[in-house]
Protein backbone atom coordinates (compact mmCIF):
# COMPACT_ATOMS: atom_id res chain seq x y z
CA UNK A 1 172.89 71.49 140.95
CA UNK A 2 171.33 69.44 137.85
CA UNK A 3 173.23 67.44 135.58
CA UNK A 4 173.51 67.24 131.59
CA UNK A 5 171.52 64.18 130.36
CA UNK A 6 172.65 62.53 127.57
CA UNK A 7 169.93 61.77 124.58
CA UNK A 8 169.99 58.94 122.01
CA UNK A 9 169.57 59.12 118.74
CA UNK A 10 166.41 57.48 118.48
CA UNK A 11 164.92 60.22 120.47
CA UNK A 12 165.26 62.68 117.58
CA UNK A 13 164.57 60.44 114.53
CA UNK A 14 160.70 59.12 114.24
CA UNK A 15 160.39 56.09 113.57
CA UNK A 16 159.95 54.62 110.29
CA UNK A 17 157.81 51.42 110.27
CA UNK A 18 160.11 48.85 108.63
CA UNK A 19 157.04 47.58 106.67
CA UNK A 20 157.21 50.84 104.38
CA UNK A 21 158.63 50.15 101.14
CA UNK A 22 160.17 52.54 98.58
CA UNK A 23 158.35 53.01 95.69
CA UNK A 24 160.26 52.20 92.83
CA UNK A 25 157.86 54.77 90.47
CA UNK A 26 160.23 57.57 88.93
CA UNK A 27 157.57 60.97 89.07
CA UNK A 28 157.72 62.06 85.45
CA UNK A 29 158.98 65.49 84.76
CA UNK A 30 156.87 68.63 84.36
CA UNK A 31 155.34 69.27 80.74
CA UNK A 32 156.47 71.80 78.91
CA UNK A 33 154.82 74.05 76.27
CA UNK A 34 155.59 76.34 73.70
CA UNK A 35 154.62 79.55 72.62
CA UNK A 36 155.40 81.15 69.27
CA UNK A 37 154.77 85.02 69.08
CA UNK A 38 155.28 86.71 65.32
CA UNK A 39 156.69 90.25 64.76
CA UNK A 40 155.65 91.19 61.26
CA UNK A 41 157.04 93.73 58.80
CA UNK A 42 159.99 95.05 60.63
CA UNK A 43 163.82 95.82 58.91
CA UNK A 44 166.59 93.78 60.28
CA UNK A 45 167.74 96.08 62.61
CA UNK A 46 164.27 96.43 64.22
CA UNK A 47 164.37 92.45 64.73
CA UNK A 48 167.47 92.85 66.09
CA UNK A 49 166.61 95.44 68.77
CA UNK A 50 163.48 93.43 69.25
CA UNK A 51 165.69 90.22 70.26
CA UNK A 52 167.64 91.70 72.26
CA UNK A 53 165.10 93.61 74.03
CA UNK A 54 163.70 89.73 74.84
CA UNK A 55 166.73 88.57 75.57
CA UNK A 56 167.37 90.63 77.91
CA UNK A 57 164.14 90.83 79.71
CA UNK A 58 162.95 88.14 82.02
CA UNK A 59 161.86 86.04 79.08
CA UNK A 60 165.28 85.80 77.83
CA UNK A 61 165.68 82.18 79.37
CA UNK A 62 162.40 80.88 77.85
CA UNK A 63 163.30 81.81 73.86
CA UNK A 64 164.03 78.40 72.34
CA UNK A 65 164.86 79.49 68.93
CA UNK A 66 163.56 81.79 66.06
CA UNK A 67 163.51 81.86 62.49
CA UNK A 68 161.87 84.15 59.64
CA UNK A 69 159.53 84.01 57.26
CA UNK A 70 159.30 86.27 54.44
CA UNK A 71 158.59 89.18 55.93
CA UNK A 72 157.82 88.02 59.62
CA UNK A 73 160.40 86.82 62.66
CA UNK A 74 159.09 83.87 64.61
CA UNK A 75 160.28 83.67 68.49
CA UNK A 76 159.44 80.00 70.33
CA UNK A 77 159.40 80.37 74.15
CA UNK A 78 159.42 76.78 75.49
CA UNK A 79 157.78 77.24 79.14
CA UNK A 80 156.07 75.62 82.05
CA UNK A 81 152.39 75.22 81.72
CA UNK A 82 152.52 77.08 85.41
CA UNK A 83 154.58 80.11 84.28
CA UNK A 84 152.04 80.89 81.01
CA UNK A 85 149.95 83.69 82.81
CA UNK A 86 153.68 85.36 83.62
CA UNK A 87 154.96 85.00 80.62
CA UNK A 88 152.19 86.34 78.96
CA UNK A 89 151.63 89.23 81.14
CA UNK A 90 155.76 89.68 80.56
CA UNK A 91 155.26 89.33 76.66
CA UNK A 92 152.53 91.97 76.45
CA UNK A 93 154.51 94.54 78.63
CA UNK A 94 157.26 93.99 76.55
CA UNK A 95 156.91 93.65 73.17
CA UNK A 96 153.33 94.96 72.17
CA UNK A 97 153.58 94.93 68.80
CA UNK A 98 154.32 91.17 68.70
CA UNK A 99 151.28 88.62 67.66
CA UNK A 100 151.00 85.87 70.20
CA UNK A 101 150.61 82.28 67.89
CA UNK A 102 150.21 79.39 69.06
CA UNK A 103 150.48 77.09 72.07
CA UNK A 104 151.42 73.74 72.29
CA UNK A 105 152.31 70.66 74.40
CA UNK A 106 156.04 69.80 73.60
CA UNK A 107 155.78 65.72 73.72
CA UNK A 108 158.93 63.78 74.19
């Protein structure tokens, strides 16, 4: 008949040389960017459908702010470099109409 044997701990943690050191370097956090698109010429009730058709999509979480001028709504997405080709490919199903503006590296 066998017998139960009894393990230690040590025989299912590896050992950790008790030369390694933490590192005491912080990684730094992702960059982010941001992306302005501009929907010209449309009423207020147009930009309003047009916001909440955004919101609403799965870019809703990436609209910063927005503000108008004159005739022309301005929409900042602030993003991860790494999810520009999605958002992009997102933006273009979605809205069109909309002229993609500029991108930039938000520095803080």
């Amino acid at each position: 008949m066998g017998s139960a044997q009894l393990r230690a701990p040590q025989d299912f943690v590896p050992d950790i040389p008790s030369t390694q050191l933490r590192s005491n370097v912080v990684p730094l956090r992702a960059q982010r960017v941001q992306l302005e698109i501009f929907l010209t010429g449309i009423s207020p009730d147009a930009f309003r459908n047009h916001l909440a058709t955004l919101f609403h999509s799965p870019l809703g979480v990436y609209i910063s702010h927005t503000h108008m001028l004159r005739n022309t709504v301005c929409v900042h997405f602030n993003i991860a470099p790494e999810d520009l080709d999605f958002t992009l490919h997102t933006l273009i199903a979605t809205m069109s109409e909309a002229t993609i503006g500029t991108i930039t590296r938000i520095v803080r």
